[in-house]
PDB file of N, CA and C in Angstrom:
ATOM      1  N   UNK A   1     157.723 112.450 119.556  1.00  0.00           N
ATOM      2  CA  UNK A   1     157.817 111.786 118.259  1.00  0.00           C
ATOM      3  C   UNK A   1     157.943 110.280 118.479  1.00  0.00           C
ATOM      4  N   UNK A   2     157.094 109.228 117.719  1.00  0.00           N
ATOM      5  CA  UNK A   2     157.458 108.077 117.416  1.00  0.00           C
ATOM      6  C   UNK A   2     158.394 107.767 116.606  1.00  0.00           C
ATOM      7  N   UNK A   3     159.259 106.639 117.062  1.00  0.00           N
ATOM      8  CA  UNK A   3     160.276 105.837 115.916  1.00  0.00           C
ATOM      9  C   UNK A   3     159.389 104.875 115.183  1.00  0.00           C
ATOM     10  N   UNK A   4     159.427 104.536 114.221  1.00  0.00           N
ATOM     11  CA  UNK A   4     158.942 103.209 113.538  1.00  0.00           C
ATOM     12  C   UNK A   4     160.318 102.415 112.646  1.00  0.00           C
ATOM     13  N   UNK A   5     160.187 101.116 112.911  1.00  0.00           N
ATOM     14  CA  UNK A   5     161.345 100.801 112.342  1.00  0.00           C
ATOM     15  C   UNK A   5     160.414  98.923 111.868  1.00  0.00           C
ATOM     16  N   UNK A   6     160.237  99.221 110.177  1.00  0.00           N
ATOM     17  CA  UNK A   6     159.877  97.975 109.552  1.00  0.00           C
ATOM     18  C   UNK A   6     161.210  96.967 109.470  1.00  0.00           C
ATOM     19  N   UNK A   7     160.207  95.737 110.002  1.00  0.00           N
ATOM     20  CA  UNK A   7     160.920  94.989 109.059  1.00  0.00           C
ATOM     21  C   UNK A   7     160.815  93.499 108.373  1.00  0.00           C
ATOM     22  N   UNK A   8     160.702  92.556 108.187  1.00  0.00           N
ATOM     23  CA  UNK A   8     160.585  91.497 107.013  1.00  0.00           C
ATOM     24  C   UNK A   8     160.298  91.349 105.812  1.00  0.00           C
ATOM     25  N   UNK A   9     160.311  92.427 105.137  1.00  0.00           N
ATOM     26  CA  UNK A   9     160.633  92.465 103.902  1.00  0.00           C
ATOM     27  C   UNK A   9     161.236  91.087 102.901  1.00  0.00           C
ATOM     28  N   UNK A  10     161.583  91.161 101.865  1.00  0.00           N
ATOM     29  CA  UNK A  10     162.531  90.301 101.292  1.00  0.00           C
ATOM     30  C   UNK A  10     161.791  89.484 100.367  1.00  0.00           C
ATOM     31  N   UNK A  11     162.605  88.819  99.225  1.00  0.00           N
ATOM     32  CA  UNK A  11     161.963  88.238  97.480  1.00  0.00           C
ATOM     33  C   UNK A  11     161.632  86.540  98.350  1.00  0.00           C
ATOM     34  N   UNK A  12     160.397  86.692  97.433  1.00  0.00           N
ATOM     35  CA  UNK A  12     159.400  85.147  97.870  1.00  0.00           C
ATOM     36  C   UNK A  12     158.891  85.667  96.304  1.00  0.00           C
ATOM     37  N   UNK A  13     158.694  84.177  95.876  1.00  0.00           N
ATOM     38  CA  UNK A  13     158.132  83.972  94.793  1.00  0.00           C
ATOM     39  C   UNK A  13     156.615  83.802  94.671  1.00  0.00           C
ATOM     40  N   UNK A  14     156.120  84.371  93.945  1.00  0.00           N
ATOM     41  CA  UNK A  14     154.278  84.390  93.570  1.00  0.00           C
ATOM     42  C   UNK A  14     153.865  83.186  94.377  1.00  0.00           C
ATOM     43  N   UNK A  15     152.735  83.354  95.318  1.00  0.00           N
ATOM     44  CA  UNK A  15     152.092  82.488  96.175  1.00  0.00           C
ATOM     45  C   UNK A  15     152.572  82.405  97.412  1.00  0.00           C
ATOM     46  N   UNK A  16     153.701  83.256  98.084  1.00  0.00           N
ATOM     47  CA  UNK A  16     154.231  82.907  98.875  1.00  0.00           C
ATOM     48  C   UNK A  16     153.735  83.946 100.228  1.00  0.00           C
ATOM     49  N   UNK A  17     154.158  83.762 100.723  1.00  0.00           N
ATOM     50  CA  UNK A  17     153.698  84.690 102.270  1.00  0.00           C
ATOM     51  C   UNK A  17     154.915  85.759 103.074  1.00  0.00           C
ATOM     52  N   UNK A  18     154.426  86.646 103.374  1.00  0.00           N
ATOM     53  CA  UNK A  18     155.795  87.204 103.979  1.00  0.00           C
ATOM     54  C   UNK A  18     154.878  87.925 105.418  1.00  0.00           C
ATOM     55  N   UNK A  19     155.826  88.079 106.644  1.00  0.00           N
ATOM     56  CA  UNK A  19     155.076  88.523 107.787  1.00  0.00           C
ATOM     57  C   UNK A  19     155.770  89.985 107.615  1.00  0.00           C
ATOM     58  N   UNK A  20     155.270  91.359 107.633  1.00  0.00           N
ATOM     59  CA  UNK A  20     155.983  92.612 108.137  1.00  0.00           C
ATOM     60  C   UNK A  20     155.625  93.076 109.325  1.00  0.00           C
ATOM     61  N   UNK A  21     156.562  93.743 110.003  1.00  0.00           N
ATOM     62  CA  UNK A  21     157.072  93.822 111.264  1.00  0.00           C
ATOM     63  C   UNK A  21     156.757  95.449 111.315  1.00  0.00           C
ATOM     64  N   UNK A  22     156.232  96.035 112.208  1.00  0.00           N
ATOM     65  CA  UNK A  22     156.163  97.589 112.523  1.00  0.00           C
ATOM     66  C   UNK A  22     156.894  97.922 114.176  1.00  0.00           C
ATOM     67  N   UNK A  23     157.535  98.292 114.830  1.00  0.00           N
ATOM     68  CA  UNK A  23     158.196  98.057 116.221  1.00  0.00           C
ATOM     69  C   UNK A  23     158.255  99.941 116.031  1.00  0.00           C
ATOM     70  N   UNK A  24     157.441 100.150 116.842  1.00  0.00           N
ATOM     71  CA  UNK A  24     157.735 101.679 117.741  1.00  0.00           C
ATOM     72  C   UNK A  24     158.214 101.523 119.087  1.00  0.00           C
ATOM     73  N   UNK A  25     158.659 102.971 118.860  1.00  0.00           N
ATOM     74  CA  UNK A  25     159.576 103.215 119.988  1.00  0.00           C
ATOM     75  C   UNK A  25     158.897 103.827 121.558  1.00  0.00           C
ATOM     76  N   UNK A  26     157.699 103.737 121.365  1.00  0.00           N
ATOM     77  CA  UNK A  26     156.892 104.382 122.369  1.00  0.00           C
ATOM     78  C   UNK A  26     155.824 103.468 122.049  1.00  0.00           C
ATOM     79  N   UNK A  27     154.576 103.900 123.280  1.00  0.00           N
ATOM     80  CA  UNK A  27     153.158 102.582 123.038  1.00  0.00           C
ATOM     81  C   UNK A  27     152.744 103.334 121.799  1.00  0.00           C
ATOM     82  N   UNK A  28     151.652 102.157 121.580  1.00  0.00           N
ATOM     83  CA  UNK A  28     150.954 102.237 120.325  1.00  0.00           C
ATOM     84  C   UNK A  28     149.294 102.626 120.948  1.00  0.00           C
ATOM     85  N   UNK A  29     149.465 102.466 121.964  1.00  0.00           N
ATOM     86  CA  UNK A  29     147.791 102.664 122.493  1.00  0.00           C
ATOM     87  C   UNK A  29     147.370 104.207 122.558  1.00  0.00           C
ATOM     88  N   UNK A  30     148.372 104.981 122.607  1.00  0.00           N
ATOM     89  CA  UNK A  30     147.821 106.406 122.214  1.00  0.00           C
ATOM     90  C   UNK A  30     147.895 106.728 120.956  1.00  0.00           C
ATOM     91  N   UNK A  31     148.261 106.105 119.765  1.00  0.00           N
ATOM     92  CA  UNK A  31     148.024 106.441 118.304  1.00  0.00           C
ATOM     93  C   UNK A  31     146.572 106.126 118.071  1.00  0.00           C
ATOM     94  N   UNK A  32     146.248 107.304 117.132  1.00  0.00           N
ATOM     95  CA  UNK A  32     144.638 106.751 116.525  1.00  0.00           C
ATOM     96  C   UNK A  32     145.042 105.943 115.569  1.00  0.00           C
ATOM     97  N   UNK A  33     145.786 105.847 114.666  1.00  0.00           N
ATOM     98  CA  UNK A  33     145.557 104.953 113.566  1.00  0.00           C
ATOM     99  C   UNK A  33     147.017 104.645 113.070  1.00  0.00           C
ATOM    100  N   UNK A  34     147.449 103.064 113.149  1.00  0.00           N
ATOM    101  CA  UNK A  34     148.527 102.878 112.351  1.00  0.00           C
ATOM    102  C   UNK A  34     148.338 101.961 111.616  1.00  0.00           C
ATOM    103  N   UNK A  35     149.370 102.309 109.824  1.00  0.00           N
ATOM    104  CA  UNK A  35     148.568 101.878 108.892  1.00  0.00           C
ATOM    105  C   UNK A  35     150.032 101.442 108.038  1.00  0.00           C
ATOM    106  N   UNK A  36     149.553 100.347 107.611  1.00  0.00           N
ATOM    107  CA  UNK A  36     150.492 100.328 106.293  1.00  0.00           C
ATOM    108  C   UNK A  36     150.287 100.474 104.694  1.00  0.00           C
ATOM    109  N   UNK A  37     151.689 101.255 104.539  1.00  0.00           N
ATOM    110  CA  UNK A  37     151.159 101.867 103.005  1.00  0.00           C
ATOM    111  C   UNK A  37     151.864 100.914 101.931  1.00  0.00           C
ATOM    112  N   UNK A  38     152.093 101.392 100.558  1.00  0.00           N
ATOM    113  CA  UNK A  38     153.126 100.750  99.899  1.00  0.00           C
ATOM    114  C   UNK A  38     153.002 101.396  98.357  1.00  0.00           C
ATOM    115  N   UNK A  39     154.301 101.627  98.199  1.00  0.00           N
ATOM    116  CA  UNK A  39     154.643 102.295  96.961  1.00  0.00           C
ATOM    117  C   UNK A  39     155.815 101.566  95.645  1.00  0.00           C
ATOM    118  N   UNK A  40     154.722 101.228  94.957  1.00  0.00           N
ATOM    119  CA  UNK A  40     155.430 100.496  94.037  1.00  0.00           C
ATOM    120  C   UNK A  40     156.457 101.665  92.572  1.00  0.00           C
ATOM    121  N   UNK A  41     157.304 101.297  91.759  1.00  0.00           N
ATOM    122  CA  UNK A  41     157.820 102.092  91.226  1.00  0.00           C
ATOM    123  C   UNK A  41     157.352 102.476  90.148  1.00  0.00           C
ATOM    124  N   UNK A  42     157.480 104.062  90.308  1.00  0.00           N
ATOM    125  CA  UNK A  42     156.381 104.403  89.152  1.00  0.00           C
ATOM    126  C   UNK A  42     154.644 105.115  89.788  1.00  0.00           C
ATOM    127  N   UNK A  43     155.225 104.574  91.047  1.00  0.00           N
ATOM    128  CA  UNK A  43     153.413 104.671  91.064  1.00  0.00           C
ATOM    129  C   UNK A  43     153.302 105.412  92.448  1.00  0.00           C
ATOM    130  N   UNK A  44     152.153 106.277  93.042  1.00  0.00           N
ATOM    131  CA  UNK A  44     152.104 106.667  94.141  1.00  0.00           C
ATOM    132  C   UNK A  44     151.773 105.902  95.450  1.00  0.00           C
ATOM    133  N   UNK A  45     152.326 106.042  96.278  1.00  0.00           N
ATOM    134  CA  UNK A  45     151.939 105.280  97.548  1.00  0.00           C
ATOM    135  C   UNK A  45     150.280 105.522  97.704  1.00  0.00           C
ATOM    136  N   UNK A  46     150.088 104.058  98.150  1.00  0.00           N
ATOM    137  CA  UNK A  46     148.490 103.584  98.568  1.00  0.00           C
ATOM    138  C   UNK A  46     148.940 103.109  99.782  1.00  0.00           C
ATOM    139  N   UNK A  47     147.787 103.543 100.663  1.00  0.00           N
ATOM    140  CA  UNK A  47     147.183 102.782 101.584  1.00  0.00           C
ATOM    141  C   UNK A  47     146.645 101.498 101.598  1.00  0.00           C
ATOM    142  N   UNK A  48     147.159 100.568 102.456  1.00  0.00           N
ATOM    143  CA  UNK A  48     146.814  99.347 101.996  1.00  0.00           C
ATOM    144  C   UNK A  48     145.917  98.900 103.020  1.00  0.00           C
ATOM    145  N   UNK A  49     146.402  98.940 104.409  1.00  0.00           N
ATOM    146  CA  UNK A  49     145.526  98.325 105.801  1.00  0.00           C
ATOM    147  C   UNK A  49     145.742  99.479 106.698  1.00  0.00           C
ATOM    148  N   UNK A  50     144.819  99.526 107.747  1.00  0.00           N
ATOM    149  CA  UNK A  50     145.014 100.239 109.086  1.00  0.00           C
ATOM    150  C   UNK A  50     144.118  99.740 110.122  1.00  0.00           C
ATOM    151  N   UNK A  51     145.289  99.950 111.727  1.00  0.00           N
ATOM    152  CA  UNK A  51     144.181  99.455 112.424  1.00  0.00           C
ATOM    153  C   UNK A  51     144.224 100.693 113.257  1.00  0.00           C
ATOM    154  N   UNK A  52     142.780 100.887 114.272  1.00  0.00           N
ATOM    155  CA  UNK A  52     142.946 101.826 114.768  1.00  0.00           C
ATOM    156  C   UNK A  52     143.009 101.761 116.453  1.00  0.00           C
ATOM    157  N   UNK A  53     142.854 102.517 117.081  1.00  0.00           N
ATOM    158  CA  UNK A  53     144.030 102.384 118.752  1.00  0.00           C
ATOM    159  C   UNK A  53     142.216 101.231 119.216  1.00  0.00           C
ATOM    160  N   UNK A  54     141.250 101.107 118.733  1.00  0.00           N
ATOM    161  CA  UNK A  54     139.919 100.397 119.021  1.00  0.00           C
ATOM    162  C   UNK A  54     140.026  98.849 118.336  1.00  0.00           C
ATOM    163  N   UNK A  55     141.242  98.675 117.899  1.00  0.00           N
ATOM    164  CA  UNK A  55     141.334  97.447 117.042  1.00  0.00           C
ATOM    165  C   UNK A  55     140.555  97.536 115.306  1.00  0.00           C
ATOM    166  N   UNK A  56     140.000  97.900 115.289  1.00  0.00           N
ATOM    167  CA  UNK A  56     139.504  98.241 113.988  1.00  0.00           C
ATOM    168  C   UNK A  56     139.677  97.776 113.597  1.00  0.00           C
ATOM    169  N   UNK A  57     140.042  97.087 112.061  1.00  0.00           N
ATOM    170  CA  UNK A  57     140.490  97.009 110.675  1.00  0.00           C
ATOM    171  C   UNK A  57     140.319  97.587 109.503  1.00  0.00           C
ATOM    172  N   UNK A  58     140.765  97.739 108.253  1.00  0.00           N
ATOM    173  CA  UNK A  58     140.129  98.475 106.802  1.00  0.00           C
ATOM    174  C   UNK A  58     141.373  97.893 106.228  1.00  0.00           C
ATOM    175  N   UNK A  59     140.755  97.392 104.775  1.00  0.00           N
ATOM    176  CA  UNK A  59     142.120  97.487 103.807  1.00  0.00           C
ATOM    177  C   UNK A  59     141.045  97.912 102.519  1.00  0.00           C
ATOM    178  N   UNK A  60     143.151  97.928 101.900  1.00  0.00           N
ATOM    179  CA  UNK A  60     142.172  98.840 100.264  1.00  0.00           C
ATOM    180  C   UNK A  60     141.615  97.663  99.745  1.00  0.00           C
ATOM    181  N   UNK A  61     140.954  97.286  98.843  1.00  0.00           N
ATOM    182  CA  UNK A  61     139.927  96.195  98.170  1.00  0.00           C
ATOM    183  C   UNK A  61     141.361  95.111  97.674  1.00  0.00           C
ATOM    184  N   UNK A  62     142.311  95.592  97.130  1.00  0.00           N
ATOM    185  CA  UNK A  62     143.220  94.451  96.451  1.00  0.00           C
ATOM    186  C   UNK A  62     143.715  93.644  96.995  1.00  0.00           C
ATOM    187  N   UNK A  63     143.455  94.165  98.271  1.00  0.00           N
ATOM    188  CA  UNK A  63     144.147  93.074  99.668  1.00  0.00           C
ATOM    189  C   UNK A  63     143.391  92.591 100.370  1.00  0.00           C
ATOM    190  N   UNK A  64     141.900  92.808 100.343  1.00  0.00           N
ATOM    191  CA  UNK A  64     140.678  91.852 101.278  1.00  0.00           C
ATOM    192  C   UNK A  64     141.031  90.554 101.120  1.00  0.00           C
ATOM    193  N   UNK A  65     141.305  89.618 102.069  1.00  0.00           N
ATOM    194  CA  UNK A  65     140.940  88.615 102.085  1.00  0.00           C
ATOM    195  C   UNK A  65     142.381  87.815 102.310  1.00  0.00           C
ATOM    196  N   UNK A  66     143.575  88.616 101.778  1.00  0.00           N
ATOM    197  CA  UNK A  66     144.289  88.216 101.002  1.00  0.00           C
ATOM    198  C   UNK A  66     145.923  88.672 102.419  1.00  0.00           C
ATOM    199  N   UNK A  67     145.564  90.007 102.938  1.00  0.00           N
ATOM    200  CA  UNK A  67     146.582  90.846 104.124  1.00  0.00           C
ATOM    201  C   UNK A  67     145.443  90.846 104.998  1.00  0.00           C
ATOM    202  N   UNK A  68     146.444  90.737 106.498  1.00  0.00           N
ATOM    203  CA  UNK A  68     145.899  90.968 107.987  1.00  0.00           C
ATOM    204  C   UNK A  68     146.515  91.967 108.815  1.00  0.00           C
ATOM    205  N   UNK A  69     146.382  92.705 108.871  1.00  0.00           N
ATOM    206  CA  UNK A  69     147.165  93.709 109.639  1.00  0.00           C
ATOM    207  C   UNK A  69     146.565  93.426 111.128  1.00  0.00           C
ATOM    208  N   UNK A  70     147.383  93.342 112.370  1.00  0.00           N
ATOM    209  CA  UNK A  70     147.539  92.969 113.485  1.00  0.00           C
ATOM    210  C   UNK A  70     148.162  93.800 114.284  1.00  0.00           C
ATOM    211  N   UNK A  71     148.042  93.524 115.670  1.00  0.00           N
ATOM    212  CA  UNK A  71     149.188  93.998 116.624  1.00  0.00           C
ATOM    213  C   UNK A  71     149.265  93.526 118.084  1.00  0.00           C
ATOM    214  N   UNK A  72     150.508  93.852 118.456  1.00  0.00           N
ATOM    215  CA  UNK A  72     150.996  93.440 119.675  1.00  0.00           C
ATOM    216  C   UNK A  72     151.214  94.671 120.746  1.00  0.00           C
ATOM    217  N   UNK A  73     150.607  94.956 121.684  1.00  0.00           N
ATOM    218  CA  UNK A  73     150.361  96.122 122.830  1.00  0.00           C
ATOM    219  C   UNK A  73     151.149  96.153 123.278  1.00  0.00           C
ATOM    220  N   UNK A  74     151.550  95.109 123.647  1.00  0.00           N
ATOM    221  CA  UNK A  74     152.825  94.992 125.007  1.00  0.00           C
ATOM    222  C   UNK A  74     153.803  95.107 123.970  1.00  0.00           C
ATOM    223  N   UNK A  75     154.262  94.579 122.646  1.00  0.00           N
ATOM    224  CA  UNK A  75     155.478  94.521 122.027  1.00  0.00           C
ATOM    225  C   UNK A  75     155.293  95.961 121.246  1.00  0.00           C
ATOM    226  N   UNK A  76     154.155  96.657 121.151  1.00  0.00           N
ATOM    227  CA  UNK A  76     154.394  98.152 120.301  1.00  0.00           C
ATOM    228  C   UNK A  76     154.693  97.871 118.693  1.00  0.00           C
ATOM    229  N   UNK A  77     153.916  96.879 118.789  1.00  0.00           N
ATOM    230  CA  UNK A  77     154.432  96.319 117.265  1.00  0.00           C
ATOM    231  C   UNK A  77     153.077  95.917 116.456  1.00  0.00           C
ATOM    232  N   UNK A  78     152.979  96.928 114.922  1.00  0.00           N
ATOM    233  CA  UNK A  78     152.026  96.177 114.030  1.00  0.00           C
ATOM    234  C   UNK A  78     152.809  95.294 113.332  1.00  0.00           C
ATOM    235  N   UNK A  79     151.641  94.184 112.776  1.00  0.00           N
ATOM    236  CA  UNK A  79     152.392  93.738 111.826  1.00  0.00           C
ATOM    237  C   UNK A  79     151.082  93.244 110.095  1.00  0.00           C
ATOM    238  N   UNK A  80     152.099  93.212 109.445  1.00  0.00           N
ATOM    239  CA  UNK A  80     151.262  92.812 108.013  1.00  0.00           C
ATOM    240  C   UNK A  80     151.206  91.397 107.756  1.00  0.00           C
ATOM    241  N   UNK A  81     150.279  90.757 107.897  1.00  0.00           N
ATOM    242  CA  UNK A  81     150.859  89.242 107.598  1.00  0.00           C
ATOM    243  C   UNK A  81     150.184  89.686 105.314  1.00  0.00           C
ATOM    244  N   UNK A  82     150.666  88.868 105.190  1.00  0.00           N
ATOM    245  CA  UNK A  82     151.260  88.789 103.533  1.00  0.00           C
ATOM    246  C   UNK A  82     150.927  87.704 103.220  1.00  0.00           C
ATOM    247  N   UNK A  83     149.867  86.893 102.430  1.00  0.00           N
ATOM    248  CA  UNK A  83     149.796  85.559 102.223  1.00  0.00           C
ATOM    249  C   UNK A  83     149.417  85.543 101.070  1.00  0.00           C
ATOM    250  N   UNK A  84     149.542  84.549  99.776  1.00  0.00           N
ATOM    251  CA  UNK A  84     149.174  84.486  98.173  1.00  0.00           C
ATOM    252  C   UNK A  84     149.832  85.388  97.688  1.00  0.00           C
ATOM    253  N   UNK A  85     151.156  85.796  97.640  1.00  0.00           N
ATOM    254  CA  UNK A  85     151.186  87.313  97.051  1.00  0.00           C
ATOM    255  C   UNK A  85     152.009  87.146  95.620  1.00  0.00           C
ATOM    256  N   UNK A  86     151.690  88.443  94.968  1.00  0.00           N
ATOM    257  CA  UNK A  86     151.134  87.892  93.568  1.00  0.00           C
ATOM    258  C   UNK A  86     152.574  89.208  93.326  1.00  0.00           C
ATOM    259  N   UNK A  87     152.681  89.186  91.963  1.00  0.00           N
ATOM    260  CA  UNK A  87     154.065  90.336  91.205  1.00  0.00           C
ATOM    261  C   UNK A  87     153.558  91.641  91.488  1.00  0.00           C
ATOM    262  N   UNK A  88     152.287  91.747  91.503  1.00  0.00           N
ATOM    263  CA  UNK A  88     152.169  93.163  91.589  1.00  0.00           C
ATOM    264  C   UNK A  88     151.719  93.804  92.888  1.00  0.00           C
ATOM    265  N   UNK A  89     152.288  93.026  93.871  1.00  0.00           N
ATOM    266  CA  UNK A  89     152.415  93.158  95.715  1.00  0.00           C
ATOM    267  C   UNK A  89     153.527  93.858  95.365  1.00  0.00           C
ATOM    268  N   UNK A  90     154.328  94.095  94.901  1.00  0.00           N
ATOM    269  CA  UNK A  90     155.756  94.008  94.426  1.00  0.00           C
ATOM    270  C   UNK A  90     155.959  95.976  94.963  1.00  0.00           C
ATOM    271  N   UNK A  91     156.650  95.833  95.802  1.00  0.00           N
ATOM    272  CA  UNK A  91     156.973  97.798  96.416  1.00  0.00           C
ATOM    273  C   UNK A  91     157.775  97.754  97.192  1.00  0.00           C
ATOM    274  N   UNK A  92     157.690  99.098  98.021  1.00  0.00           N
ATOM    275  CA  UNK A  92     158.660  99.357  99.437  1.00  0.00           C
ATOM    276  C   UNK A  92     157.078  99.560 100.409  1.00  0.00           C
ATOM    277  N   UNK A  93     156.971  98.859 101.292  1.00  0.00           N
ATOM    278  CA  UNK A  93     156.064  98.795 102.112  1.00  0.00           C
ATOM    279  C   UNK A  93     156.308  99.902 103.735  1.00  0.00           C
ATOM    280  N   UNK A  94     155.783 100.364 103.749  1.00  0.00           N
ATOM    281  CA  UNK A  94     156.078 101.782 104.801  1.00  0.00           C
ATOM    282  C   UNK A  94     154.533 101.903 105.728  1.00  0.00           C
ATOM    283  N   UNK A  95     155.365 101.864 107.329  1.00  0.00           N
ATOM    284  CA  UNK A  95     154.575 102.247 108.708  1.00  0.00           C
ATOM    285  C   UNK A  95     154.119 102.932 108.978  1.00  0.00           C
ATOM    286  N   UNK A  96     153.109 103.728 109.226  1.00  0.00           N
ATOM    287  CA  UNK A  96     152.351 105.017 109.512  1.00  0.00           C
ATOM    288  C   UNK A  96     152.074 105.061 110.737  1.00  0.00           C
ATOM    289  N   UNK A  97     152.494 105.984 111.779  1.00  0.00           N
ATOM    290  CA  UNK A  97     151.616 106.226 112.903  1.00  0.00           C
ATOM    291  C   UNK A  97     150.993 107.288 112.677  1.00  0.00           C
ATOM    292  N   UNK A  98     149.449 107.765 112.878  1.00  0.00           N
ATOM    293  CA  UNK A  98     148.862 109.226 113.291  1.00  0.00           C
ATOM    294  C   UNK A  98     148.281 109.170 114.812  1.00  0.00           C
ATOM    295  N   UNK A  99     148.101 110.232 115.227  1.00  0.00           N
ATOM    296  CA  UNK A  99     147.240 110.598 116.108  1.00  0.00           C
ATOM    297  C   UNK A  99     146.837 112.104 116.096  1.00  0.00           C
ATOM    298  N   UNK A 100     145.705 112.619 116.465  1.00  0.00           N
ATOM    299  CA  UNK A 100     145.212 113.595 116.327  1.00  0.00           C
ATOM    300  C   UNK A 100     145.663 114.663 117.257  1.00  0.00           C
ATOM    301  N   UNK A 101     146.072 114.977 119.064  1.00  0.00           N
ATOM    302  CA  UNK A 101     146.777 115.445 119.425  1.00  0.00           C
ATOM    303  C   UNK A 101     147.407 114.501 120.974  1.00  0.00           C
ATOM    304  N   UNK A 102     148.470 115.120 121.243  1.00  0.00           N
ATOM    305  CA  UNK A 102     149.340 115.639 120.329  1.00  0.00           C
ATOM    306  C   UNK A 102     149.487 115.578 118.829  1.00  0.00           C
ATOM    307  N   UNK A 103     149.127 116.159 117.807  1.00  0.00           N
ATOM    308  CA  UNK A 103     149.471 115.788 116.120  1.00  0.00           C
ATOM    309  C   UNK A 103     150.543 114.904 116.289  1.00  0.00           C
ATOM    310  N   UNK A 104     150.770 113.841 114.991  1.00  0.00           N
ATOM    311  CA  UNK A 104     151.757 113.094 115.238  1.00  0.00           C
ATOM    312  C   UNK A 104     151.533 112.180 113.695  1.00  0.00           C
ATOM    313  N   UNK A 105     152.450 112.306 112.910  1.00  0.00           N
ATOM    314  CA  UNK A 105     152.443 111.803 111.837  1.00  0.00           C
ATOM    315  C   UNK A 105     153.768 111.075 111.534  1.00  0.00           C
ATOM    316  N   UNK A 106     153.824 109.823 111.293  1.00  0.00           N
ATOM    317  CA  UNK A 106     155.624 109.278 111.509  1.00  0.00           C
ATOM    318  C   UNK A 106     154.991 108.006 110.557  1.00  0.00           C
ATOM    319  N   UNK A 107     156.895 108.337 109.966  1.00  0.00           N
ATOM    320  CA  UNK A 107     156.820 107.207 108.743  1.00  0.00           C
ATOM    321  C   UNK A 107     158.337 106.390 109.395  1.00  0.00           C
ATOM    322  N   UNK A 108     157.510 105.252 108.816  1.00  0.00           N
ATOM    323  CA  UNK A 108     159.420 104.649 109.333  1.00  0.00           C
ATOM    324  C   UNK A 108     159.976 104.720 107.687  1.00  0.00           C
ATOM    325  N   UNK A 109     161.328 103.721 107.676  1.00  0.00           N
ATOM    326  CA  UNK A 109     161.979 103.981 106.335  1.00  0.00           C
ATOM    327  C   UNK A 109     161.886 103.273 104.946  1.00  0.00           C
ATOM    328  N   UNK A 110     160.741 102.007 105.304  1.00  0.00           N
ATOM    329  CA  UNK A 110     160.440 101.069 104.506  1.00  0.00           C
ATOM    330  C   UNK A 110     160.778  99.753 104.336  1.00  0.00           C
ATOM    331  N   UNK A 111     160.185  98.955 103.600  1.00  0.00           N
ATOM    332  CA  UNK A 111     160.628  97.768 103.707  1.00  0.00           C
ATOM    333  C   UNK A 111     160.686  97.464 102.185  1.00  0.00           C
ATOM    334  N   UNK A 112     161.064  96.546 101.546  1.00  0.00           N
ATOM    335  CA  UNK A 112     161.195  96.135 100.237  1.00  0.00           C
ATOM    336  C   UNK A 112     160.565  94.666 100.166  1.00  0.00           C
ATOM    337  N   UNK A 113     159.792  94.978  99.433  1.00  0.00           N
ATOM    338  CA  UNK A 113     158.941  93.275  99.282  1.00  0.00           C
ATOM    339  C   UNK A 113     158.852  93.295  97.487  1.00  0.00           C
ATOM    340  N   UNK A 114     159.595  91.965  97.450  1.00  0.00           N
ATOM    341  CA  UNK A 114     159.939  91.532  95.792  1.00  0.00           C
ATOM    342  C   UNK A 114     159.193  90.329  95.784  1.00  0.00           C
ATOM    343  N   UNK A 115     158.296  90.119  94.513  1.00  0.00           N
ATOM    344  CA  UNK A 115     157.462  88.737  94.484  1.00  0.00           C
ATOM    345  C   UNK A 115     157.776  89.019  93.140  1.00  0.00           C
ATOM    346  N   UNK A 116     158.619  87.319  93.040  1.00  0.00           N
ATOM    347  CA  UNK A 116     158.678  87.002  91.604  1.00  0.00           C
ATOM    348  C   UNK A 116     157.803  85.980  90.730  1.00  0.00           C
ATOM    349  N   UNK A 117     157.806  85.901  89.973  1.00  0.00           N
ATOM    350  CA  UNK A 117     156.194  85.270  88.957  1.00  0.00           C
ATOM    351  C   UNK A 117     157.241  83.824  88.401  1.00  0.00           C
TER     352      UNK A 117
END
């Protein structure tokens, strides 16, 4: 099992930038795909970015241009960079590792990102 443990979270006002932090507890080079999600209240968690163990990228359309999802090999760490972000960025932002086998599906516990208008 992977640990995932987010973190930089925290309230920035509309336009502002925030970096999130993904730190597993094991490498990241045998996951196929780690991704960040985010679930605002009220509403079901979306997928927002993922990269995959090939570097990849994908995000959902509301964030092109706008989120970079990244990572660090040696540090076992994704991260979200967050830039322009607008009220309705506004959720608990949550780490995904998968890999296909060993199966392996791990959520860390979230992060809280508040953008005020």
């Amino acid at each position: 099992q992977v640990h995932l443990v987010e973190s930089g979270g925290g309230l920035v006002q509309a336009g502002g930038s925030l970096r999130l932090s993904c730190a597993a507890s094991g490498s990241i080079l045998s996951i196929n795909t780690m991704s960040w999600y985010r679930q605002a209240p009220g509403k079901q968690r979306e997928l927002v970015a993922v990269i995959t163990s090939g570097g990849s990228t994908n995000y959902v359309d509301s964030v092109k241009g706008q989120f970079t999802i990244s990572r660090d090999i040696a540090k076992n760490t994704v991260y979200l960079q967050m830039n322009g972000l607008k009220p309705e960025d506004t959720a608990v932002y949550y780490c995904n590792a998968r890999r296909n086998f060993p199966p392996l599906n791990s959520w860390g516990q979230g992060t809280q990102v508040t953008v005020s208008s």
